[in-house]
C-alpha atoms as a PDB file:
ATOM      1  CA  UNK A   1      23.696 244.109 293.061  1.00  0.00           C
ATOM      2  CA  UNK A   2      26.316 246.169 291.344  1.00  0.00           C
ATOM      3  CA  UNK A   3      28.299 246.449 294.065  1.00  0.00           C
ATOM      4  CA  UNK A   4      28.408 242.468 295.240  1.00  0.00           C
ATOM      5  CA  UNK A   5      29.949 241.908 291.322  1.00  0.00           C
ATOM      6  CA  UNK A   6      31.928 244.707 291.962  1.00  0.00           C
ATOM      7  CA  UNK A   7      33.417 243.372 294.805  1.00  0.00           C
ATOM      8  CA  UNK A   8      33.641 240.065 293.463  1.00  0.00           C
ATOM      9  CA  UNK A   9      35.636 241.256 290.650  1.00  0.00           C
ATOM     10  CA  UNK A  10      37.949 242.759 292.282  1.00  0.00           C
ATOM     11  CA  UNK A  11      39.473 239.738 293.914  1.00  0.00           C
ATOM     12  CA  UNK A  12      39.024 238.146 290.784  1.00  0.00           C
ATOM     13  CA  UNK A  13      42.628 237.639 289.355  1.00  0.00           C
ATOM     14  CA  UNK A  14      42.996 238.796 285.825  1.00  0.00           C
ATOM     15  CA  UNK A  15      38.847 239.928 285.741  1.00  0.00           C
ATOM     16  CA  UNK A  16      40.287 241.995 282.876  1.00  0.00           C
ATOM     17  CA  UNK A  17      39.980 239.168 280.532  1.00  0.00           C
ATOM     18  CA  UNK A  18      36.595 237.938 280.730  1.00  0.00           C
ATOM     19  CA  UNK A  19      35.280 241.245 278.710  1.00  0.00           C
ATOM     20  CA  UNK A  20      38.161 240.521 276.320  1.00  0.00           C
ATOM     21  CA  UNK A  21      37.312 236.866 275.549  1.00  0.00           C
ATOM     22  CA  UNK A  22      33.452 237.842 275.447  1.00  0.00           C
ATOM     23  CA  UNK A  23      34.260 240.359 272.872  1.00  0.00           C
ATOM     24  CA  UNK A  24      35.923 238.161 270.654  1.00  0.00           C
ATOM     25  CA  UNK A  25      33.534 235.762 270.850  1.00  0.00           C
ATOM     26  CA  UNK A  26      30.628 238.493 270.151  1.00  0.00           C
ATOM     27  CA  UNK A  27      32.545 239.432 266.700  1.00  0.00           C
ATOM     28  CA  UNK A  28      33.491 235.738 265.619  1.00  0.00           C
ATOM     29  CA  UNK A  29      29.870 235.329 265.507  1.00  0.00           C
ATOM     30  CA  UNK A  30      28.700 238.000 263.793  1.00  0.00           C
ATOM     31  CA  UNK A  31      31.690 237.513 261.300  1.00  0.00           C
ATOM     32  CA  UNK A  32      30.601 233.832 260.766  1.00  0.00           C
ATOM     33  CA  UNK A  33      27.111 234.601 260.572  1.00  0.00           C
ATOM     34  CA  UNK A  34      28.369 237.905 257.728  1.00  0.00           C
ATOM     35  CA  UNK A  35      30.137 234.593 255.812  1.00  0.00           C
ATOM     36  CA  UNK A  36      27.407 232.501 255.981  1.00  0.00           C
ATOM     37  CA  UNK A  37      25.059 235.013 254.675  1.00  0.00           C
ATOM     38  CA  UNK A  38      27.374 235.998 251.860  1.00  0.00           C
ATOM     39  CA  UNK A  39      27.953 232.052 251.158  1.00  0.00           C
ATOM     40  CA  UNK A  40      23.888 231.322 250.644  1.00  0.00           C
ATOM     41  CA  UNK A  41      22.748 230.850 246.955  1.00  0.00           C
ATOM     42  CA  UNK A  42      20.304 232.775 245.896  1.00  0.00           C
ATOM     43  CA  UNK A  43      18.174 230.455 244.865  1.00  0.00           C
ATOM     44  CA  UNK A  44      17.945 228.984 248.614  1.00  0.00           C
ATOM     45  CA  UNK A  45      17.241 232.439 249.963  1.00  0.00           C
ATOM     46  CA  UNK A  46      13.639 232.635 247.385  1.00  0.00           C
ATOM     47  CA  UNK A  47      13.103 228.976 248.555  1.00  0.00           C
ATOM     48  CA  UNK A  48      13.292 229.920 252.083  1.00  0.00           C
ATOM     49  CA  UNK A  49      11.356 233.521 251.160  1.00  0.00           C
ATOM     50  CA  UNK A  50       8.556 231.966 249.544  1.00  0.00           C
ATOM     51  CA  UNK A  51       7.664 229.229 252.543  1.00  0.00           C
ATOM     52  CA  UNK A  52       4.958 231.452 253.584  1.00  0.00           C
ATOM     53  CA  UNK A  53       3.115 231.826 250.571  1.00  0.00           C
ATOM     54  CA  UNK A  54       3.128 228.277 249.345  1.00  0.00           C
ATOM     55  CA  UNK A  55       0.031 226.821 249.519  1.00  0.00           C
ATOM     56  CA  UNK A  56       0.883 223.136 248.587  1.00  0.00           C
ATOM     57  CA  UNK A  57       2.408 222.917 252.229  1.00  0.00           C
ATOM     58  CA  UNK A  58       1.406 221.039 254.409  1.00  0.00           C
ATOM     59  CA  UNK A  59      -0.831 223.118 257.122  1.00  0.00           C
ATOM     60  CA  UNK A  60      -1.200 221.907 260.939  1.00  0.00           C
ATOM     61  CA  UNK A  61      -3.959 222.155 262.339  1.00  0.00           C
ATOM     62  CA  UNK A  62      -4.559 222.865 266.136  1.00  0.00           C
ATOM     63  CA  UNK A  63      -7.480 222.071 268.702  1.00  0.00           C
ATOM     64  CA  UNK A  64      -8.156 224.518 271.411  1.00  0.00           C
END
């Protein structure tokens, strides 16, 4: 399988690029994601925290 994408890439014109443009897209979403993390109030993050523990939820119910 390795060797058909191989092949493929190789008569690719600039192939070179794709792994570039993946890259960059890898660490502008990780560097949003770092922003968006650092943005977040802390009072939103023990909102969010607490939603498992908070009984006055409202609780589906499912039939098997």
């Amino acid at each position: 399988m390795f060797k058909f994408i191989q092949q493929y890439a190789e008569k690719m014109d600039h192939a070179q690029v794709y792994p570039m443009i993946s890259l960059i897209i890898f660490f502008l979403f990780f560097v949003v994601l770092l922003f968006y993390v650092k943005k977040i109030d802390k009072k939103s993050i023990t909102t969010l925290s607490n939603i498992p523990f908070d009984e006055t939820a409202e609780q589906t119910t499912t039939i098997l």
